[in-house]
C-alpha atoms as a PDB file:
ATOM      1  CA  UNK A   1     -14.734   0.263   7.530  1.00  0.00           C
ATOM      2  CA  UNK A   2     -12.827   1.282   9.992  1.00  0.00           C
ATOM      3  CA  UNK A   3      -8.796   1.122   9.268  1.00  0.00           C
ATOM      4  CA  UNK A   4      -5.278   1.637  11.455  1.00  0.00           C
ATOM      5  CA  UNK A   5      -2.501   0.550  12.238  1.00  0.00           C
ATOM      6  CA  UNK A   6      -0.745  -0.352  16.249  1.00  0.00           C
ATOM      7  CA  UNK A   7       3.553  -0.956  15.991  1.00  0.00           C
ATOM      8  CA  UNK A   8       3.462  -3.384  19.058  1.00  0.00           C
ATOM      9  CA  UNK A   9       5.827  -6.454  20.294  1.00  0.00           C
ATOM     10  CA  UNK A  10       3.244  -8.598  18.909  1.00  0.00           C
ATOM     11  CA  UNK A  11       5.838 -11.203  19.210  1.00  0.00           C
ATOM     12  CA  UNK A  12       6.912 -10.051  22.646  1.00  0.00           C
ATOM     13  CA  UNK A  13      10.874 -11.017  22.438  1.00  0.00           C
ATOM     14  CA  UNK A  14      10.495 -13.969  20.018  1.00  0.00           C
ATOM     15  CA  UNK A  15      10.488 -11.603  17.270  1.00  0.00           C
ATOM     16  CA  UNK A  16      11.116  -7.989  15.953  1.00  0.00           C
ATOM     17  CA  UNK A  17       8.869  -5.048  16.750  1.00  0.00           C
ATOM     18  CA  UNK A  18       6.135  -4.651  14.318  1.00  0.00           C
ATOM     19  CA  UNK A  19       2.609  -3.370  12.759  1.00  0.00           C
ATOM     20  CA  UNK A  20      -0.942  -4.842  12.689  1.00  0.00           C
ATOM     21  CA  UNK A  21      -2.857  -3.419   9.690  1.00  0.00           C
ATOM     22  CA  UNK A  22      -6.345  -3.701  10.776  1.00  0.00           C
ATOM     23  CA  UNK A  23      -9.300  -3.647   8.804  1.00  0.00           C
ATOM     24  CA  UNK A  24     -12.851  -3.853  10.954  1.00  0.00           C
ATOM     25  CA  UNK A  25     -16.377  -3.599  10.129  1.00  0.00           C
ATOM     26  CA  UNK A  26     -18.105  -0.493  12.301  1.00  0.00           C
ATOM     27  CA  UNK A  27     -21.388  -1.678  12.315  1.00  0.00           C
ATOM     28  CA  UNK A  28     -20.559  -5.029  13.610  1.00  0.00           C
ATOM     29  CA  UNK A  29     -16.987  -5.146  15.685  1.00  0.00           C
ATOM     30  CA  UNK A  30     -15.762  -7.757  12.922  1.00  0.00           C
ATOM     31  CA  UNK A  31     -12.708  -8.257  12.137  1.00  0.00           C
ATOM     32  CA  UNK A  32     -12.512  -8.520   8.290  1.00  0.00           C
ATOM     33  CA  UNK A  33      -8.925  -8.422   7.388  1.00  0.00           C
ATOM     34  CA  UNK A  34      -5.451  -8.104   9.445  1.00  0.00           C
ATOM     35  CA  UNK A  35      -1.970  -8.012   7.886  1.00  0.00           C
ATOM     36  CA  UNK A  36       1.290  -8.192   9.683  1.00  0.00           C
ATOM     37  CA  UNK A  37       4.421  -5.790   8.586  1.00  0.00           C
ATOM     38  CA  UNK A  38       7.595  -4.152   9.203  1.00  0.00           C
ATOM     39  CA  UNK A  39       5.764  -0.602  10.211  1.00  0.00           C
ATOM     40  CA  UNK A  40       2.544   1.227   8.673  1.00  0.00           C
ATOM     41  CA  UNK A  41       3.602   2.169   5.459  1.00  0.00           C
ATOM     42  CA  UNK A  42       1.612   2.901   2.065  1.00  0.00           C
ATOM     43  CA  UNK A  43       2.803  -0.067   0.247  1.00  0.00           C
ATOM     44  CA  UNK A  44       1.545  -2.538   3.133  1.00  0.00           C
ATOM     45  CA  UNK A  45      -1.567  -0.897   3.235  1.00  0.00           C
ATOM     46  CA  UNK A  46      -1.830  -1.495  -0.581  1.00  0.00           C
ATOM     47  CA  UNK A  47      -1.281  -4.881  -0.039  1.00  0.00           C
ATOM     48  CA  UNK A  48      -3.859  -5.091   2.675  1.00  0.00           C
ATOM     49  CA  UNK A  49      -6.565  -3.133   1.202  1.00  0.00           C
ATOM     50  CA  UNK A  50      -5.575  -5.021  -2.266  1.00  0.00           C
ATOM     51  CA  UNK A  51      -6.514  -8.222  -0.355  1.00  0.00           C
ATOM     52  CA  UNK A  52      -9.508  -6.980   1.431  1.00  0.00           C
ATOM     53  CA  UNK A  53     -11.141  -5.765  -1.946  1.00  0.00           C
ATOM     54  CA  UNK A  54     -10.615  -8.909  -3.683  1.00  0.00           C
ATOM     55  CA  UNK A  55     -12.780 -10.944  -0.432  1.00  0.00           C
ATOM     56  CA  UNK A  56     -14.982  -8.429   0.204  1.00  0.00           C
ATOM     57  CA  UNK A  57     -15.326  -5.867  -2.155  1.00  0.00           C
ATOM     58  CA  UNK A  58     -15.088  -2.211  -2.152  1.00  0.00           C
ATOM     59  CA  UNK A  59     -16.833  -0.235   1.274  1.00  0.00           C
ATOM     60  CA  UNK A  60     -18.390   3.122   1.036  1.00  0.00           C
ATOM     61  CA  UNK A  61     -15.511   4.848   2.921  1.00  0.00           C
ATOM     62  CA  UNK A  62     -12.701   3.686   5.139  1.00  0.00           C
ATOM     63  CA  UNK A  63     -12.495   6.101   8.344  1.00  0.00           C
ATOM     64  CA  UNK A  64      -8.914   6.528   9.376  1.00  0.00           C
ATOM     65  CA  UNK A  65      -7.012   8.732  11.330  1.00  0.00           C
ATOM     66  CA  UNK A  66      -4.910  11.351  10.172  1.00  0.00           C
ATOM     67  CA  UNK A  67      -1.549   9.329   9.485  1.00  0.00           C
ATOM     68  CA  UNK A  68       0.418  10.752   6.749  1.00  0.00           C
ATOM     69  CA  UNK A  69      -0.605   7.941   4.229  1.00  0.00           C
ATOM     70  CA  UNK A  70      -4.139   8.980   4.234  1.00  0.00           C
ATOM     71  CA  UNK A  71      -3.949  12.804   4.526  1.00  0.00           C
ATOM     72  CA  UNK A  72      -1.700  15.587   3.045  1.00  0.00           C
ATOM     73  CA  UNK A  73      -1.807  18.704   4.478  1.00  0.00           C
ATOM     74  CA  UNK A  74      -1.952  20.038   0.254  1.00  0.00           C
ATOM     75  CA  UNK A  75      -4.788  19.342  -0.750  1.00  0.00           C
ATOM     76  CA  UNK A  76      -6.751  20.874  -3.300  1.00  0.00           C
ATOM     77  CA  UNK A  77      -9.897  23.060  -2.417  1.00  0.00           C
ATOM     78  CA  UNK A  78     -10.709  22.790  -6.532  1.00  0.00           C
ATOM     79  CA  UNK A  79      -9.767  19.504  -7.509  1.00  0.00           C
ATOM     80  CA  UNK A  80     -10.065  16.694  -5.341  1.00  0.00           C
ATOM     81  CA  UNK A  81      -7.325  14.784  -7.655  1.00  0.00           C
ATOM     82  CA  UNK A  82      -4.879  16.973  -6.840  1.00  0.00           C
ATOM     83  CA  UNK A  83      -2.765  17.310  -3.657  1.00  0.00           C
ATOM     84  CA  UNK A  84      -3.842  13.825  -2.178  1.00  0.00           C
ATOM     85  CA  UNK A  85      -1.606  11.017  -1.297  1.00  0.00           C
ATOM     86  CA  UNK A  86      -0.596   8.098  -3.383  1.00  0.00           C
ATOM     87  CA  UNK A  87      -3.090   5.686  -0.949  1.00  0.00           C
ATOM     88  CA  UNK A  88      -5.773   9.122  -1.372  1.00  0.00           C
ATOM     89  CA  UNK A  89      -5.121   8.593  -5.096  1.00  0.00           C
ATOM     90  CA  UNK A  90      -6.146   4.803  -5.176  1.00  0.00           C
ATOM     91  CA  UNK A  91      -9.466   5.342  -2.873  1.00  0.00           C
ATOM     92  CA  UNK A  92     -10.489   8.015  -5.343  1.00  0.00           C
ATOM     93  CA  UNK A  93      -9.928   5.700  -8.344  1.00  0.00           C
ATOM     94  CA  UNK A  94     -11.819   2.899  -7.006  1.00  0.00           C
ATOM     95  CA  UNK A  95     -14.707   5.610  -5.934  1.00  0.00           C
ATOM     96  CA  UNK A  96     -13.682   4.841  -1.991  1.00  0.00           C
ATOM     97  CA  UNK A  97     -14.477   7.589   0.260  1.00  0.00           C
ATOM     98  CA  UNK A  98     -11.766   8.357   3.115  1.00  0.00           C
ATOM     99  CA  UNK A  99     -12.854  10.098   5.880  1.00  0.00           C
ATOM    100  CA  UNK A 100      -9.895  11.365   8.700  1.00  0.00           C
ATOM    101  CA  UNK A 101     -11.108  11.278  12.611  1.00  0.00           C
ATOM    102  CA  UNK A 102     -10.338  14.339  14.037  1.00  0.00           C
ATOM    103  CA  UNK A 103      -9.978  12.425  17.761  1.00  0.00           C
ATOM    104  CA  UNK A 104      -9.085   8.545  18.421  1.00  0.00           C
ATOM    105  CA  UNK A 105     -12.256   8.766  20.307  1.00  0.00           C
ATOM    106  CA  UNK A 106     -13.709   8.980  16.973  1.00  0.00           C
ATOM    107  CA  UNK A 107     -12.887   6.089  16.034  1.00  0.00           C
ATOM    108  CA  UNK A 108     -13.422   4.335  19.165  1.00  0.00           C
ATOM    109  CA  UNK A 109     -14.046   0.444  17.525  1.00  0.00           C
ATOM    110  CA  UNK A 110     -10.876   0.102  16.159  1.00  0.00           C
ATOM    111  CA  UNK A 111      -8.735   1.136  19.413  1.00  0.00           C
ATOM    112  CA  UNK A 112     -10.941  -0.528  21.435  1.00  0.00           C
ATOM    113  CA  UNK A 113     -10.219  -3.284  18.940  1.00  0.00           C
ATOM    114  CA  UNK A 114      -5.978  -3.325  19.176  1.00  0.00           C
ATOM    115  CA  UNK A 115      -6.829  -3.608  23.493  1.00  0.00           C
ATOM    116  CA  UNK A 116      -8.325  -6.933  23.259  1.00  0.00           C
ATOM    117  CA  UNK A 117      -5.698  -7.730  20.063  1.00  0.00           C
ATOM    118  CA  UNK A 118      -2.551  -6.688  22.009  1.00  0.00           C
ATOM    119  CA  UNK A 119      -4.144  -9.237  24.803  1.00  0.00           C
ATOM    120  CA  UNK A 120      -5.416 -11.979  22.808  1.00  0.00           C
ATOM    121  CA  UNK A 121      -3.301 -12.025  19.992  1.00  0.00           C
ATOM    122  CA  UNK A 122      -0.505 -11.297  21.633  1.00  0.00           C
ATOM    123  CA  UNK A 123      -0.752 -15.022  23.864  1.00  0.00           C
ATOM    124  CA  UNK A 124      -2.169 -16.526  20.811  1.00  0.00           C
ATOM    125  CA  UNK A 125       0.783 -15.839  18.941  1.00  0.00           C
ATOM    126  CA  UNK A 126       2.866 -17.313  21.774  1.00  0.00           C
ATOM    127  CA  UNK A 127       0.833 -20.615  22.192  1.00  0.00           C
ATOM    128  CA  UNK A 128       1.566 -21.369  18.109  1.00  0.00           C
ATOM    129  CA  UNK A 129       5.419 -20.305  18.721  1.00  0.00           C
ATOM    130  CA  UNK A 130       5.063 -17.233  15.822  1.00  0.00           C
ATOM    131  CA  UNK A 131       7.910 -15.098  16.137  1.00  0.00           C
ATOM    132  CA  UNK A 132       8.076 -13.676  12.640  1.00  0.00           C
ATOM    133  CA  UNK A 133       6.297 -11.580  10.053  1.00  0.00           C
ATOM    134  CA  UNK A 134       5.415 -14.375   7.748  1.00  0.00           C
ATOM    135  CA  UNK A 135       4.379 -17.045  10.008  1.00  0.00           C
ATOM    136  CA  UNK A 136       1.973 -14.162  11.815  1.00  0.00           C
ATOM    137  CA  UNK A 137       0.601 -13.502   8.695  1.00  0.00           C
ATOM    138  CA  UNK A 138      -0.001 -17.467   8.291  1.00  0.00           C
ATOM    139  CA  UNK A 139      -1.668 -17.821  11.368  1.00  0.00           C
ATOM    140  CA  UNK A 140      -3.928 -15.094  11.218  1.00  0.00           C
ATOM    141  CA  UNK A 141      -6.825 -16.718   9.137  1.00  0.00           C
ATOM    142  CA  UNK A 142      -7.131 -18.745  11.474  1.00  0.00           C
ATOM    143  CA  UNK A 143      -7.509 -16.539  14.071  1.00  0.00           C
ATOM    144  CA  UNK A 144     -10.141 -14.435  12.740  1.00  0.00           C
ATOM    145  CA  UNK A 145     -13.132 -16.681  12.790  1.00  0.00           C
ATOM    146  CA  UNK A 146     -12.328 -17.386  16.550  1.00  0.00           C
ATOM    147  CA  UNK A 147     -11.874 -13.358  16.781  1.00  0.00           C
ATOM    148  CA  UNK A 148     -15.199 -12.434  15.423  1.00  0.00           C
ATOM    149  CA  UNK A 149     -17.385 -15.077  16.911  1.00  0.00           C
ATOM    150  CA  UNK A 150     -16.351 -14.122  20.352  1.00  0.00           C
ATOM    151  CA  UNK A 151     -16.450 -10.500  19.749  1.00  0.00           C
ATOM    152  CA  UNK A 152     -18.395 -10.096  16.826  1.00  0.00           C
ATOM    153  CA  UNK A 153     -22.318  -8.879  16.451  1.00  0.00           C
ATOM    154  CA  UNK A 154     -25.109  -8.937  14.797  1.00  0.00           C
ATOM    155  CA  UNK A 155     -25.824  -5.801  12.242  1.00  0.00           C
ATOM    156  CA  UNK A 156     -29.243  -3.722  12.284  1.00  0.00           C
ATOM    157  CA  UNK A 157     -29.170  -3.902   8.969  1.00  0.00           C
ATOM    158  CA  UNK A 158     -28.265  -7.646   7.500  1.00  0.00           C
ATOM    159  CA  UNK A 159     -27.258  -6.028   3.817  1.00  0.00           C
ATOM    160  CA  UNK A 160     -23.632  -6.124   2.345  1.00  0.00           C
ATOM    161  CA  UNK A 161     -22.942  -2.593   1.389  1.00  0.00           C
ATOM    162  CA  UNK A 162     -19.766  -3.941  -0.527  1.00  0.00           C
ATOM    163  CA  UNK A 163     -19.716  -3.196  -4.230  1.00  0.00           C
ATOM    164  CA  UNK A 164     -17.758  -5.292  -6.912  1.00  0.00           C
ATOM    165  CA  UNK A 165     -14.857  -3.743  -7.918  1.00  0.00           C
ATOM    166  CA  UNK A 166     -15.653  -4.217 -11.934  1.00  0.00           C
ATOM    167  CA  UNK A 167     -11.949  -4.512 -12.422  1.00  0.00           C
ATOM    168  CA  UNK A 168      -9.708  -7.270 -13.480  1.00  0.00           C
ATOM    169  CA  UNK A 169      -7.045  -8.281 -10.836  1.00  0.00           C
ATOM    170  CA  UNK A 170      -4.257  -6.455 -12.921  1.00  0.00           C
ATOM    171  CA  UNK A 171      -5.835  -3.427 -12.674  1.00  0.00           C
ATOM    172  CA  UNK A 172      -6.543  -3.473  -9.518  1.00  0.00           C
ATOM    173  CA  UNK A 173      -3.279  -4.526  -8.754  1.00  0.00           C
ATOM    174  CA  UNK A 174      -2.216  -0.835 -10.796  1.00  0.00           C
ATOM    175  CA  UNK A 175      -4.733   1.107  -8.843  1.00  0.00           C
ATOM    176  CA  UNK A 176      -3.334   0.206  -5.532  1.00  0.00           C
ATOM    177  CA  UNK A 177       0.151   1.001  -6.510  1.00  0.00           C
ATOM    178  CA  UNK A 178       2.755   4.394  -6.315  1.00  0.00           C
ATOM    179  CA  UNK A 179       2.039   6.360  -9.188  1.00  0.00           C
ATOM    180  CA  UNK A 180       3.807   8.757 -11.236  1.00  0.00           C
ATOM    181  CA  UNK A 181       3.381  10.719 -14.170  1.00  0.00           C
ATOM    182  CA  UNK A 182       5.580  10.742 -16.842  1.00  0.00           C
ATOM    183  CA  UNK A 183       6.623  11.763 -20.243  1.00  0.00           C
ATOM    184  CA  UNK A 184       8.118   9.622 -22.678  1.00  0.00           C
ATOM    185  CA  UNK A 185      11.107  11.690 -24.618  1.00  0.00           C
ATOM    186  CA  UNK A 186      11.719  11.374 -28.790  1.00  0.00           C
ATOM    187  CA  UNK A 187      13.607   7.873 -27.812  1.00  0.00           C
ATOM    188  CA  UNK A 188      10.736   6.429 -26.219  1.00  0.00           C
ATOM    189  CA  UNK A 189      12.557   6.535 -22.887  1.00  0.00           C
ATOM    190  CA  UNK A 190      11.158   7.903 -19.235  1.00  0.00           C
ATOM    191  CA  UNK A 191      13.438   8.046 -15.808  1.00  0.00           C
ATOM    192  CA  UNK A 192      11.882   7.067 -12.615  1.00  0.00           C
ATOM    193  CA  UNK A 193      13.777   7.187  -9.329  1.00  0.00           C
ATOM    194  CA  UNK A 194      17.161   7.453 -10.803  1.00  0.00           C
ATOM    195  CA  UNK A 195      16.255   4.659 -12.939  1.00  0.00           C
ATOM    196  CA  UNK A 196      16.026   5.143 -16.674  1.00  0.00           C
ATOM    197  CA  UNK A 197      13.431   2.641 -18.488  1.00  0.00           C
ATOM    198  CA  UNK A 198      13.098   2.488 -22.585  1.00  0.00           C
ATOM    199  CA  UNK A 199       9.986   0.814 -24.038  1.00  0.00           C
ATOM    200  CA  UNK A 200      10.343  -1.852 -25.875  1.00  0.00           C
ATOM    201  CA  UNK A 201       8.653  -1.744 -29.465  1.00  0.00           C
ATOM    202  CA  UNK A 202       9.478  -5.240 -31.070  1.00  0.00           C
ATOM    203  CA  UNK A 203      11.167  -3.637 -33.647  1.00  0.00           C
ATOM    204  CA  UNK A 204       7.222  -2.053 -34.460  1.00  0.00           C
ATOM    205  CA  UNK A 205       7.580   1.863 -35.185  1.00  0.00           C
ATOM    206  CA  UNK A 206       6.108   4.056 -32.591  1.00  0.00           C
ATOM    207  CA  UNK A 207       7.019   7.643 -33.630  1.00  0.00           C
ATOM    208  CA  UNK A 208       3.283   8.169 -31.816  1.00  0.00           C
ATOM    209  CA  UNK A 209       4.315   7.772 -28.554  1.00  0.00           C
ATOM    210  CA  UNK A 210       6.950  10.339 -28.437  1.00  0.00           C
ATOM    211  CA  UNK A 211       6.172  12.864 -25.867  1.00  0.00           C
ATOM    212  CA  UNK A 212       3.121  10.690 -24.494  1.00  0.00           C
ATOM    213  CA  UNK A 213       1.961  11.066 -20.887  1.00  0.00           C
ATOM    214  CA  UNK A 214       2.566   7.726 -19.096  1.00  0.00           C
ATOM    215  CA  UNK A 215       1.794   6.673 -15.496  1.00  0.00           C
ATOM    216  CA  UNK A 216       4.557   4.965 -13.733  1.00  0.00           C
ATOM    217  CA  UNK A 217       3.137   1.769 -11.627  1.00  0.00           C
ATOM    218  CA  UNK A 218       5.112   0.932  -8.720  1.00  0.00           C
ATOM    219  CA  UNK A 219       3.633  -2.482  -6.642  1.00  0.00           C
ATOM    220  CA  UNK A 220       6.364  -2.411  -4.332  1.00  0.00           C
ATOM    221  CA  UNK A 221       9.222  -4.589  -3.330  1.00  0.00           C
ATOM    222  CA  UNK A 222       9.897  -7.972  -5.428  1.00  0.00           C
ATOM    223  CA  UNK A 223       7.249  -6.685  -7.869  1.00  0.00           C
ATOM    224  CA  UNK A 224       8.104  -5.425 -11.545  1.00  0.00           C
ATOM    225  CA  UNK A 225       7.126  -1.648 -12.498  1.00  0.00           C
ATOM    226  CA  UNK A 226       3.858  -1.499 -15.131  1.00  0.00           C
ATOM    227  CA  UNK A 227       4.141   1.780 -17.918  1.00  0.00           C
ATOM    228  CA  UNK A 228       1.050   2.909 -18.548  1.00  0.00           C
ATOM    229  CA  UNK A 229      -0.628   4.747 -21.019  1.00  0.00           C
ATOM    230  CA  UNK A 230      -4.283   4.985 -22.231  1.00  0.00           C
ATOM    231  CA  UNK A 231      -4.976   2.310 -19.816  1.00  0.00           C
ATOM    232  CA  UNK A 232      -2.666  -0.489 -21.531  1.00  0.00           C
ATOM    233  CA  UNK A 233       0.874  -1.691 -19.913  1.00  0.00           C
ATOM    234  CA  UNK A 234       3.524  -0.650 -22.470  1.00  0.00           C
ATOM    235  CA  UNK A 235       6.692  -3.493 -22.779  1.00  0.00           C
ATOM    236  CA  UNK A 236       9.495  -1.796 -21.298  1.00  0.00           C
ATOM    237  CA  UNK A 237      13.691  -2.391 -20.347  1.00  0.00           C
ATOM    238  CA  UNK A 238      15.749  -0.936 -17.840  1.00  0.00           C
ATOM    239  CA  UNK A 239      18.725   0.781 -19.707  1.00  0.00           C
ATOM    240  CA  UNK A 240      21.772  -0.006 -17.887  1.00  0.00           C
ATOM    241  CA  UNK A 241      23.983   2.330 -17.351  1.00  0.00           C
ATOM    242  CA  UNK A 242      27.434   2.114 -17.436  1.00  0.00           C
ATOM    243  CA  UNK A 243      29.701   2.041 -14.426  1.00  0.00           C
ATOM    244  CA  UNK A 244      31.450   5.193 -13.889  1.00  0.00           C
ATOM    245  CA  UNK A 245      35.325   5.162 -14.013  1.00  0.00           C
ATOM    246  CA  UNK A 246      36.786   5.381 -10.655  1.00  0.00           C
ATOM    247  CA  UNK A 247      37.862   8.122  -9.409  1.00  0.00           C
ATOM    248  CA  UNK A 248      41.802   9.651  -9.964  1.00  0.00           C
ATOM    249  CA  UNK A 249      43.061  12.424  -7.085  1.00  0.00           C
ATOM    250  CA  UNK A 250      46.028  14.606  -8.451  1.00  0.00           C
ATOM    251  CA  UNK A 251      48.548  15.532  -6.007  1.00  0.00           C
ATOM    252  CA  UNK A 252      46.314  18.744  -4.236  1.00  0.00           C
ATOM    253  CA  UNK A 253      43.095  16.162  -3.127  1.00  0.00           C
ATOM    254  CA  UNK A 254      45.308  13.316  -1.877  1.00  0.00           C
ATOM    255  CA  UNK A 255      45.095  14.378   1.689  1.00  0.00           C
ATOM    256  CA  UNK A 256      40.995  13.947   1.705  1.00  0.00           C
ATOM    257  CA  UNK A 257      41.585  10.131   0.590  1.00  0.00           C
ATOM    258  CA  UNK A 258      43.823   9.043   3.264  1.00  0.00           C
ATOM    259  CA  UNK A 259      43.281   8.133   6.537  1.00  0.00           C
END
């Protein structure tokens, strides 16, 4: 599977400037999943791919270029879990190779691909009046069908080389989220971008889970964080802080608050 991303006026002045996510099928020219958003950015492509796996199942590799969301310039020569990035991390998990064209040439199905999108789609888009993100992303399964029989061909080889995932949706909804190690401290607690989060034990002892490694699950906006650890979500609160007192000058810092 071939994967990128084009930031185009896909709406030409009915709308904001945005990105197609684009997920197409090398061996035939299909077009087997698109998503609309704001710019190419790991948690939209966690949503796309998310969506993709659950129709399709998981490819043998997804060939990309070398955008920073699928390639570090870190990486590990002895461990291939170290030193990749967060959407790296996820393809390893769900055993999905990624493999990073050196040229756009290389890659030459999914450029040639955005051409005849930024054409077609583009006065598509225009004939149904779309001139947001989530009406484009409405309107695109419809699209496809008349995408792929037009441009679409016939394989060599008829087999699906999809696999089943063998995961529930929850945890494939972990997988294909920002993850972070953590450590819990003697009060069961664990900080996370400046936010502090205590896990919630019924009023159950767990004196064992002092000092455990967790993984920190973020899904992205609008979607709750998951605490991991040993595989299982942990029940968990956001500690809220208190609000700092605000803030006295004396007589030698007055000059810095006044216009």
């Amino acid at each position: 599977m071939q994967i990128d991303g084009a930031h185009h006026w896909w709406f030409e002045g009915r709308g904001p400037k945005c990105a197609l996510l684009v997920y197409i099928d090398d061996a035939t020219g299909k077009l087997l999943h698109l998503r609309f958003a704001g710019s190419e950015n790991t948690f939209d492509y966690f949503h796309a791919t998310k969506a993709y796996l659950q129709e399709w199942g998981k490819p043998i590799a997804f060939y990309s270029d070398k955008h920073g969301i699928f390639r570090t310039t870190h990486a590990s020569h002895k461990d291939r879990t170290t030193g990749l990035t967060q959407f790296g991390r996820a393809l390893y998990e769900l055993n999905i190779d990624i493999i990073c064209a050196n040229t756009p040439q290389a890659k030459g199905r999914v450029e040639r691909a955005f051409q005849t999108l930024q054409d077609r789609l583009v006065k598509a888009l225009r004939l149904a009046r779309v001139d947001s993100l989530e009406a484009a992303n409405a309107f695109l399964p419809g699209f496809l069908p008349r995408y792929n029989a037009r441009f679409g061909r016939t394989p060599r080889e008829p087999a699906d080389a999809h696999r089943a995932p063998h995961m529930s949706a929850e945890q494939l909804l972990w997988a294909c989220s920002e993850q972070f190690p953590r450590t819990l401290s003697r009060s069961l607690s664990c900080q996370s971008r400046g936010q502090l989060y205590l896990t919630d034990t019924e009023g159950a002892p767990a004196y064992h889970l002092r000092r455990a490694r967790i993984t920190v699950c973020d899904p992205g906006p609008g979607q709750p964080l998951v605490l991991l650890h040993n595989g299982k979500a942990l029940p968990w609160r956001q500690f809220d802080r208190p609000a700092l007192p605000e803030r006295t000058a004396d007589d030698k810092q007055l000059d810095q608050f006044v216009d």
